[in-house]
Protein backbone atom coordinates (compact mmCIF):
# COMPACT_ATOMS: atom_id res chain seq x y z
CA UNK A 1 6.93 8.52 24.07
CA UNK A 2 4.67 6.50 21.67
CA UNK A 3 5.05 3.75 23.77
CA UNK A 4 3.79 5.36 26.38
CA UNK A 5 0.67 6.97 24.98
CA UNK A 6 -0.59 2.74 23.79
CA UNK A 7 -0.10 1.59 27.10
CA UNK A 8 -2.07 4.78 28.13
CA UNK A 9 -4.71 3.67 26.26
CA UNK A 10 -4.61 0.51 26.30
CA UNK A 11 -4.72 0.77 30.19
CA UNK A 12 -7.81 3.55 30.02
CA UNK A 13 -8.86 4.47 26.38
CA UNK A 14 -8.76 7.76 24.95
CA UNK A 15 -10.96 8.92 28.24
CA UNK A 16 -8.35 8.45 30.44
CA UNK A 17 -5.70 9.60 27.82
CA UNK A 18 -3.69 12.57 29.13
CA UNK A 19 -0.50 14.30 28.38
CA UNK A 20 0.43 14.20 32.29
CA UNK A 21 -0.07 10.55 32.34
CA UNK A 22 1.85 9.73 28.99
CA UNK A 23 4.38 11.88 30.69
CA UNK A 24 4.61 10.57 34.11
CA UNK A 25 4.45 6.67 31.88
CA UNK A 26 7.44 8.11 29.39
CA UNK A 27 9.22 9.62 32.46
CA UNK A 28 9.60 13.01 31.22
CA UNK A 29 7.87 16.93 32.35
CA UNK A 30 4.68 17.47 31.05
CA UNK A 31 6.18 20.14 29.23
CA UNK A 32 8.34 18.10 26.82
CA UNK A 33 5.25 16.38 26.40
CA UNK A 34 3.11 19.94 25.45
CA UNK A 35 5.81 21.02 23.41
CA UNK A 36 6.22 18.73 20.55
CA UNK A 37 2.60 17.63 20.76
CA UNK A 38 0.30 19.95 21.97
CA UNK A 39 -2.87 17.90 23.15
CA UNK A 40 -3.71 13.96 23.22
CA UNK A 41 -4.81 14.31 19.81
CA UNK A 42 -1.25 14.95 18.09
CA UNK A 43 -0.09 11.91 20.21
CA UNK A 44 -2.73 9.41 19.40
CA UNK A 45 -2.34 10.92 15.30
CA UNK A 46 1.53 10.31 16.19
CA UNK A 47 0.98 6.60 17.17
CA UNK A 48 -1.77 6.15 14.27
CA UNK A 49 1.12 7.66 12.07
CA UNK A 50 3.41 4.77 13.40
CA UNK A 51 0.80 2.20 12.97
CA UNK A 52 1.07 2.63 9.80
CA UNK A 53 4.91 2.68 9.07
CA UNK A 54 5.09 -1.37 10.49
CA UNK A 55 6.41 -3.63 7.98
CA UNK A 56 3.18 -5.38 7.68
CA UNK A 57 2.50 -7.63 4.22
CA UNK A 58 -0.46 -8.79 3.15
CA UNK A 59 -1.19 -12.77 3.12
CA UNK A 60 0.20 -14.48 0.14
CA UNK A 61 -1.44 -18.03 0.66
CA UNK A 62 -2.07 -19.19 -3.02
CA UNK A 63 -5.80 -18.67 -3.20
CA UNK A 64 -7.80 -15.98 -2.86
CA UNK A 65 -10.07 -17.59 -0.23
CA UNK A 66 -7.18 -18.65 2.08
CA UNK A 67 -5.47 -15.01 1.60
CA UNK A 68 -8.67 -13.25 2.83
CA UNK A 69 -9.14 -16.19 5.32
CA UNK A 70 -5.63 -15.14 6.87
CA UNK A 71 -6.31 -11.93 6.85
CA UNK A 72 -9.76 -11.93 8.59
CA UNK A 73 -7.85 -14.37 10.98
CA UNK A 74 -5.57 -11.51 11.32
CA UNK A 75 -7.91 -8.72 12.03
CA UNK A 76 -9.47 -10.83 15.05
CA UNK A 77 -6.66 -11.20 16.37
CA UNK A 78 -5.84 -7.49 16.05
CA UNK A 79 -9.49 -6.82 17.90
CA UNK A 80 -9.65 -9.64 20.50
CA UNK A 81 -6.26 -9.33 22.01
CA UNK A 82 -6.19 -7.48 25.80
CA UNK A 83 -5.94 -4.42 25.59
CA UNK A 84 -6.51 -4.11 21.75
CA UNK A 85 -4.35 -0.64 20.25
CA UNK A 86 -6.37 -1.31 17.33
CA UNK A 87 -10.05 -1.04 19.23
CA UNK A 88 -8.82 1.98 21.46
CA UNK A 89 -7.43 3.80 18.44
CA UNK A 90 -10.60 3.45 16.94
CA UNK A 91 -12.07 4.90 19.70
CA UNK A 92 -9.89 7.55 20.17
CA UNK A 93 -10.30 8.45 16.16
CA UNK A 94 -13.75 9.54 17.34
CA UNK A 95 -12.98 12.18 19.88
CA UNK A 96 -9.84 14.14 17.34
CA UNK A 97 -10.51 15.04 13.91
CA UNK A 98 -6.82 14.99 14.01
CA UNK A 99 -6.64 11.15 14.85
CA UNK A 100 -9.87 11.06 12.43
CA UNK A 101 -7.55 11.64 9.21
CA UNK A 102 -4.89 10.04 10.78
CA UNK A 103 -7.27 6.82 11.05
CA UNK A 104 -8.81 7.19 7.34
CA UNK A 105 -5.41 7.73 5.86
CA UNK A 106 -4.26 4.70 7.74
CA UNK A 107 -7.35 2.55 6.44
CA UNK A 108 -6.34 4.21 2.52
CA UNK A 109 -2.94 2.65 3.11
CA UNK A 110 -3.73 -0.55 4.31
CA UNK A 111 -6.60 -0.96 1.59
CA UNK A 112 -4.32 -0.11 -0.95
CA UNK A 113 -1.62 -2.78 0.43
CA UNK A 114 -4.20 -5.40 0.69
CA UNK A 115 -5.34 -5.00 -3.17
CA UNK A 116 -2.24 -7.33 -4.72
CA UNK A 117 -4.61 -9.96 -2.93
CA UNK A 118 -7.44 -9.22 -5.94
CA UNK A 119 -4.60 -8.59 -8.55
CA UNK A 120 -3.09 -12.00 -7.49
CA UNK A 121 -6.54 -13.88 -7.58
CA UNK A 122 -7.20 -12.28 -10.81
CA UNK A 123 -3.93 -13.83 -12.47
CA UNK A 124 -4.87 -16.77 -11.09
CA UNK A 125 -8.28 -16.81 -13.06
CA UNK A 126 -10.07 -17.35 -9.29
CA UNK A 127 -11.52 -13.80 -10.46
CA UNK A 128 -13.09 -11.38 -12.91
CA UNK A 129 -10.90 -8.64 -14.69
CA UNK A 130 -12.24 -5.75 -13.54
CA UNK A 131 -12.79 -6.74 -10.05
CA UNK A 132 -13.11 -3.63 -7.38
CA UNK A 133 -10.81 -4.87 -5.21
CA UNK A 134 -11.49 -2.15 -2.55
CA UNK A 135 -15.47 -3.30 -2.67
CA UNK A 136 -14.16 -7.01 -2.28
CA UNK A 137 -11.77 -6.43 0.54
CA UNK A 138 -14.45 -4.33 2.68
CA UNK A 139 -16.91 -7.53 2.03
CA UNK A 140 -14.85 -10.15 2.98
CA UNK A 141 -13.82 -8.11 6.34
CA UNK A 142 -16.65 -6.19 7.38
CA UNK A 143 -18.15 -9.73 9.16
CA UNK A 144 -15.45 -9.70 11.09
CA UNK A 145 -15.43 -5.93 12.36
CA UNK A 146 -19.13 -6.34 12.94
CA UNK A 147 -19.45 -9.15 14.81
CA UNK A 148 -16.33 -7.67 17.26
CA UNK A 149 -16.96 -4.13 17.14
CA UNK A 150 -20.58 -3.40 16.89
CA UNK A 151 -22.00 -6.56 18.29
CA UNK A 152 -19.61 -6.95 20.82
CA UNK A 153 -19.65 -10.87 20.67
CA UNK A 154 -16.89 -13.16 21.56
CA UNK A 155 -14.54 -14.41 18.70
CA UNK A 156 -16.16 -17.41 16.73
CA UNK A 157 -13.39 -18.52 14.98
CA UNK A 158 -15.77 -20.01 11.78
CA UNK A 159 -16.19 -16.01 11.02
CA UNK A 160 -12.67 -14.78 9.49
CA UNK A 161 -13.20 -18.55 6.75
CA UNK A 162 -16.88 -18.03 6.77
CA UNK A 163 -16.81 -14.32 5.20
CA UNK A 164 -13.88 -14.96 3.19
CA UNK A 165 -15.56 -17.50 1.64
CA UNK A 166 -19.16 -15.15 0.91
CA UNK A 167 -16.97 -12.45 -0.70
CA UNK A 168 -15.45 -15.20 -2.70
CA UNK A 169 -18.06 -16.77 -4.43
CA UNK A 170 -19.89 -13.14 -4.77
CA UNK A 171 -16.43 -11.69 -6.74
CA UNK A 172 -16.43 -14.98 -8.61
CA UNK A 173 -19.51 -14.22 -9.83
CA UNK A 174 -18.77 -11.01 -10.91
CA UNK A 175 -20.39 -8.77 -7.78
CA UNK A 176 -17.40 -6.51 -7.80
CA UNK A 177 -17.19 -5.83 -11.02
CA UNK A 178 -16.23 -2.09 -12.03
CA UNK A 179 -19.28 -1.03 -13.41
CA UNK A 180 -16.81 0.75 -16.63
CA UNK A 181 -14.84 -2.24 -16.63
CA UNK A 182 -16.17 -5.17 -18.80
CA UNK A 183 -16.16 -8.56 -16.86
């Protein structure tokens, strides 16, 4: 059934996202579909749910630069490809406050698996103690998501190294620092 409500979207976007098209697409009656789910929203929360149980690690590269490098290169990826899950459940997040939480408890989870990349650096001496390693991680990828997502431009493939790099040298110099924490 889940497979059927990404290639839904994928094909349409939450706009065209119905429960009689998942369920013509999954090959079932609409009401198996209205049963266990109710409305597009609890599928799209169902497939943001999934998202989030893949087996997905974190880069380990041995530096902090190439780490966020990877994942930026990652996240691209994740935004460019045709049809993107990741841009349509994005979307979609906007229409369901349902999908909404889904999405930001999603994000919490990811954020929190991507922090080893700070605690690493940090052992490593690349870093500050007391780095926020939410604040960092949102720096280093927010040039990526902006230049795909709001400005709509075509991947430039300098932009996942290039804003690694910034947040870099900012959390080297201490631009992340926990304001309680001592540097």
């Amino acid at each position: 059934m889940l497979d059927a409500v990404r290639a839904e979207l994928a094909r349409g976007g939450h706009d065209a996202l119905t429960v009689e098209g998942v369920a013509t697409r999954a090959g079932v009656h609409r009401a198996t579909v209205y049963r266990r789910w109710r409305d597009v929203g609890g599928l799209i929360v169902d497939v943001i749910d999934a998202a989030g149980e893949i087996d997905w690690q974190p880069p380990d590269t041995g530096s902090l630069l190439g780490d966020l490098t990877e994942l930026n290169r990652q996240i691209q990826q994740s935004l460019v490809e045709r049809p993107s899950l990741a841009l349509a459940l994005m979307a979609a997040s906007f229409h369901s406050e349902q999908a909404a939480r889904a999405q930001t408890r999603l994000w919490a989870d990811r954020y929190a698996q991507s922090e080893v990349l700070v605690a690493r650096a940090t052992g490593r001496g690349e870093l500050p103690a007391g780095t926020d390693a939410r604040a960092l991680l949102i720096a280093a990828t927010a040039p990526v998501y902006h230049e795909l997502v709001l400005l709509r431009t075509g991947p430039d493939p300098a932009v996942p190294a290039r804003a690694a790099q910034a947040a870099v040298l900012a959390a080297a110099a201490g631009a992340f620092a926990h304001p309680e924490l001592p540097a």
